[in-house]
Protein backbone atom coordinates (compact mmCIF):
# COMPACT_ATOMS: atom_id res chain seq x y z
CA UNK A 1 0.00 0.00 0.00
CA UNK A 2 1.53 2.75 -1.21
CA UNK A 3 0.18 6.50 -0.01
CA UNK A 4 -0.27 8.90 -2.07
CA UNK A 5 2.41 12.17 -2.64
CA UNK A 6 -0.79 14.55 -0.81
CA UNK A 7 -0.64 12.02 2.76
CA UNK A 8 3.37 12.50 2.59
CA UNK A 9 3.08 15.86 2.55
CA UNK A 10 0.56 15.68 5.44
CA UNK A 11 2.66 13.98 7.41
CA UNK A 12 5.68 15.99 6.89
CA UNK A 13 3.72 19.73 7.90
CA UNK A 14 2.70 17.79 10.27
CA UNK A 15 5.40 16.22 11.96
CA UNK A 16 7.08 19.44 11.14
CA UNK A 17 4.78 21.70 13.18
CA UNK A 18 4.73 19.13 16.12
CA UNK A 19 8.67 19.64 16.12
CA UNK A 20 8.34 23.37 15.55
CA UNK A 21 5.65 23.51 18.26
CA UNK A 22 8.02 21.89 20.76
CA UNK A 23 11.06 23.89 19.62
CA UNK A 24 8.68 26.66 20.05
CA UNK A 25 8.20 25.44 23.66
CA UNK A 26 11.60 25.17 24.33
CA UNK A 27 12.50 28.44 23.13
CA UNK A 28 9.85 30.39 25.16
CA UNK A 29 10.62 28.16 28.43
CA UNK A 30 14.26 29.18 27.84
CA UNK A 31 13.35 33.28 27.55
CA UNK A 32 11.42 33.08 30.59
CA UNK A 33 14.07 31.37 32.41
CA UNK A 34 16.36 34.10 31.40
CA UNK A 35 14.41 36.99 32.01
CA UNK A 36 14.44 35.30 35.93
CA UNK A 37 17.85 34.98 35.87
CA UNK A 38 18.30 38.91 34.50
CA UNK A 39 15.38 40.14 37.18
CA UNK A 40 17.46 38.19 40.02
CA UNK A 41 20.73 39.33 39.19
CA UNK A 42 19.43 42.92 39.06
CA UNK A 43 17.75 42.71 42.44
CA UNK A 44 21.13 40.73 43.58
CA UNK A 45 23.16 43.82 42.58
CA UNK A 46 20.72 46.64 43.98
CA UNK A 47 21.18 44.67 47.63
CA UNK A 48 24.70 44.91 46.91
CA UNK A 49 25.15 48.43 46.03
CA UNK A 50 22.66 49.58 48.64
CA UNK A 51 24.67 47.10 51.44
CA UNK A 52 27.98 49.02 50.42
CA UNK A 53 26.73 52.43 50.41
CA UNK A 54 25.19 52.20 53.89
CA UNK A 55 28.32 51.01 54.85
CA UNK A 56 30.53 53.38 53.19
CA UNK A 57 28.02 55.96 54.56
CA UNK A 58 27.24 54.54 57.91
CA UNK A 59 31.25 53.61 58.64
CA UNK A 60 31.34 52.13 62.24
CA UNK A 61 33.51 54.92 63.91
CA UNK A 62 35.22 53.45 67.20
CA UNK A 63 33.97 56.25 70.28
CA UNK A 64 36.61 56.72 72.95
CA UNK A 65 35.31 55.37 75.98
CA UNK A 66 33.60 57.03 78.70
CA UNK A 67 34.25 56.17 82.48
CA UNK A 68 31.41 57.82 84.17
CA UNK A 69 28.93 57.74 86.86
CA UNK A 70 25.56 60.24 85.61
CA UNK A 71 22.40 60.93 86.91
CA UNK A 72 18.65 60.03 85.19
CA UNK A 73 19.50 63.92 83.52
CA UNK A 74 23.13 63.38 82.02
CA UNK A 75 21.67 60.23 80.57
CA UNK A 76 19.03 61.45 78.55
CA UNK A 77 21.75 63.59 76.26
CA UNK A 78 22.88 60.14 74.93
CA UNK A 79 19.85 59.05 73.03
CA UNK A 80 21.52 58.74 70.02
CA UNK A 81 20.89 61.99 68.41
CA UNK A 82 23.63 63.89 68.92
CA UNK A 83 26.45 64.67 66.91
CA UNK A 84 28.70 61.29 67.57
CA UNK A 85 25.39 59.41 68.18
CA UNK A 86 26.42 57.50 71.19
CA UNK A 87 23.59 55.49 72.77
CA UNK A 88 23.95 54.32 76.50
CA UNK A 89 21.23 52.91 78.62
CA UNK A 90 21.20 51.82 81.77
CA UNK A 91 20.04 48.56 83.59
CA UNK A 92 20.03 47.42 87.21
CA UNK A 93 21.51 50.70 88.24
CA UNK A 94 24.80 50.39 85.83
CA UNK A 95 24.83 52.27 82.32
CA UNK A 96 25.86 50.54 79.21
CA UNK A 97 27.61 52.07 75.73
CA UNK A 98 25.34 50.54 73.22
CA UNK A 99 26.28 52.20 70.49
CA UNK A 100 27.53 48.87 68.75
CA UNK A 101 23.80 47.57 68.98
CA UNK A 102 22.52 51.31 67.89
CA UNK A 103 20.40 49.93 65.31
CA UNK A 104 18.11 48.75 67.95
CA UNK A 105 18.45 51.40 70.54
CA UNK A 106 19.21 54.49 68.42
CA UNK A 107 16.61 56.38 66.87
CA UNK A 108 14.12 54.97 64.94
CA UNK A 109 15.13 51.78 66.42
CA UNK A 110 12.78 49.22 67.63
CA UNK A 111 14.03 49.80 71.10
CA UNK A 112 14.79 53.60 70.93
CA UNK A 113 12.54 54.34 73.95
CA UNK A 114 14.98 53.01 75.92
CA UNK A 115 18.30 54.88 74.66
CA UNK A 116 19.51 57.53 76.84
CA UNK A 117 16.85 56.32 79.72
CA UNK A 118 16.67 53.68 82.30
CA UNK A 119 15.12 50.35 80.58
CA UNK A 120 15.18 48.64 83.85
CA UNK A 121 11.46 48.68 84.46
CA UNK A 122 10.52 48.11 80.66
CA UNK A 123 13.17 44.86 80.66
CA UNK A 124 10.96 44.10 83.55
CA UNK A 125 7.84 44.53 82.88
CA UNK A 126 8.00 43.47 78.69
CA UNK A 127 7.03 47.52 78.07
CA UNK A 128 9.37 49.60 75.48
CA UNK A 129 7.48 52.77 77.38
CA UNK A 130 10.03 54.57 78.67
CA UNK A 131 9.55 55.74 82.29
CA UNK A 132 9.68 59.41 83.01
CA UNK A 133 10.92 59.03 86.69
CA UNK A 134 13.68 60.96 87.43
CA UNK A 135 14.90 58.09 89.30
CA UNK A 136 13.14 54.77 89.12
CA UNK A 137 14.28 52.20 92.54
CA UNK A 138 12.51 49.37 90.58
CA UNK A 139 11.28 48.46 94.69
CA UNK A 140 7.82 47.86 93.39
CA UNK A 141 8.44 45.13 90.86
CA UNK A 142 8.10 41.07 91.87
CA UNK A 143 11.06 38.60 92.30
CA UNK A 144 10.26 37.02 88.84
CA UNK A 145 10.23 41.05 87.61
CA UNK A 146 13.68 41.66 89.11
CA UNK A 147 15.15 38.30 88.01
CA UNK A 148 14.52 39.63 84.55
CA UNK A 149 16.08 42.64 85.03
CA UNK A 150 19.42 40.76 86.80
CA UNK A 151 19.76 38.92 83.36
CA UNK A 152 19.04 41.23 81.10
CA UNK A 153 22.05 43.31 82.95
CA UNK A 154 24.10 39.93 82.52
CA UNK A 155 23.46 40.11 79.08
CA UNK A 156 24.37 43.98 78.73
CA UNK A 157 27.30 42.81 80.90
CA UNK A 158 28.85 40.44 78.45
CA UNK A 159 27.66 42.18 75.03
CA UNK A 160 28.52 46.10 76.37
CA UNK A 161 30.81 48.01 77.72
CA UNK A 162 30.17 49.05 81.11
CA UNK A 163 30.14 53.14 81.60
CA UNK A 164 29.35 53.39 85.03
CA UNK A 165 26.26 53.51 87.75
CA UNK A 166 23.26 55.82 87.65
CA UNK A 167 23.33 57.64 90.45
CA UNK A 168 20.43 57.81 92.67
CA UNK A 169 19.38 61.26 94.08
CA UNK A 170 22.29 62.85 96.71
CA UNK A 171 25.15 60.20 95.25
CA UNK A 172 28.23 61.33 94.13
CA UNK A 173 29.60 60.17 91.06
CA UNK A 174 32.58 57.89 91.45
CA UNK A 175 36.10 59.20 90.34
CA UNK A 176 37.42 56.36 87.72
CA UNK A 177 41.29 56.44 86.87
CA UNK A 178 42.58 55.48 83.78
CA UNK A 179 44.54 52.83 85.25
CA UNK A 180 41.59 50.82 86.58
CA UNK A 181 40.89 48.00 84.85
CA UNK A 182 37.44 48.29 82.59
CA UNK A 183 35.56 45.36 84.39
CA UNK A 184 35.40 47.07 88.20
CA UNK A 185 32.22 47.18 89.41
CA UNK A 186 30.62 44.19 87.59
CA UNK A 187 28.95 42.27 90.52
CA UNK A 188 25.50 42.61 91.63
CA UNK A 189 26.32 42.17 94.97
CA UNK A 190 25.29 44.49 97.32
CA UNK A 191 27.24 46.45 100.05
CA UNK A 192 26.71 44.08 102.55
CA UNK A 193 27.57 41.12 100.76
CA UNK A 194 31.12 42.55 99.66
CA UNK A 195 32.30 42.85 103.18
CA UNK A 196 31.45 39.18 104.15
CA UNK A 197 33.45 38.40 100.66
C-alpha cells in the first residue's frame, strides 16, 4: 500500500509543526528562564550596592570610651541623636555604651525608647514605654520582675561596655582612673555582701 504524494506531505507539515511547536516550547521556556535569571541578578546587585553604600556611609567609627557615673539627667543627652550618636542605657543601676547595637536602641530603632533612659522597668515589665521618673528604685516590681532585670544586665554585661552607675538622688559620682581596669564594678552584689566576701 503505497500513499499517495498529498498524505506524505501531510505527514511531513505535520510532523514538522509538532517539532516546531516543541522547539517553540523550548525556546519560550528558555526566555522566561532568562528573564528570571536577569530580574534576580538585578535585584542581587541593587542589595549589593545599597549594602555598600550604607556602609561606606554609615562607617562604624570606634567612640573613645567614657568612664562615668551620671544621673537620670546626664543620661538622657545620649539618646543617640547627637552629633557622635552614642547610645547608652542603663540597667540594674549600671549604664551601658550601646552604640555597637545602635540599630536597635538608636533612633528609629525598635528599642529607641529606651536609649539615653533607664530600661530597667521596661526589661521588667515586657514595656518599650520609657519611664519618666527621674529616678526609678525598681522596689515595686516582683522577684520574677527583678530576676529579669538581673539577666538582662548579665546580658548587657557580656555584650557592652560598662560606663558606670546611675546615680540615685544625693550620690556622688565615682572618680574612675585610667589605670583601673574596665571590668570594676561588675557584681551585683550588694554592700553588705562585699564585706562578708
Amino acid at each position: 500500500m503505497a500513499s499517495s504524494p498529498e498524505t506524505n506531505i501531510m505527514d511531513e507539515e505535520n510532523s514538522g509543526s509538532a517539532s516546531g511547536f516543541g522547539s517553540d516550547i523550548f525556546v519560550m521556556f528558555s526566555l522566561t528562564n532568562l528573564f528570571i535569571v536577569a530580574v534576580l541578578v538585578f535585584v542581587f546587585y541593587k542589595l549589593y550596592c545599597k549594602l555598600i553604600k550604607s556602609s561606606i556611609e554609615n562607617p562604624a567609627i570606634e567612640l573613645p570610651k567614657i568612664r562615668k557615673d551620671m544621673t537620670v539627667a546626664e543620661l538622657r543627652q545620649f539618646d543617640g541623636t547627637q552629633h557622635d550618636g552614642r547610645v547608652l542605657v542603663a540597667v540594674n543601676g549600671f549604664i551601658f555604651d550601646v552604640t555597637r547595637g545602635r540599630r536597635f536602641y538608636g533612633p528609629g530603632g525598635p528599642y529607641a525608647a529606651f536609649g539615653g533612659r533607664d530600661a530597667s522597668r521596661g526589661f521588667a515589665t515586657f514595656s518599650i514605654t520609657p519611664s519618666n521618673k527621674e529616678y526609678d528604685d525598681l522596689s515595686d516590681l516582683n522577684s520574677m520582675e527583678m530576676e529579669s532585670v538581673k539577666e538582662w544586665e548579665a546580658q548587657f554585661r557580656e555584650k557592652y561596655d560598662l560606663v558606670g552607675r546611675l546615680l540615685k538622688p544625693g550620690d556622688e559620682p565615682r572618680n574612675y582612673s585610667d589605670e583601673e581596669p574596665d571590668d570594676t564594678d561588675h557584681s551585683t552584689n550588694t554592700a553588705d555582701e562585699k564585706k562578708v566576701n
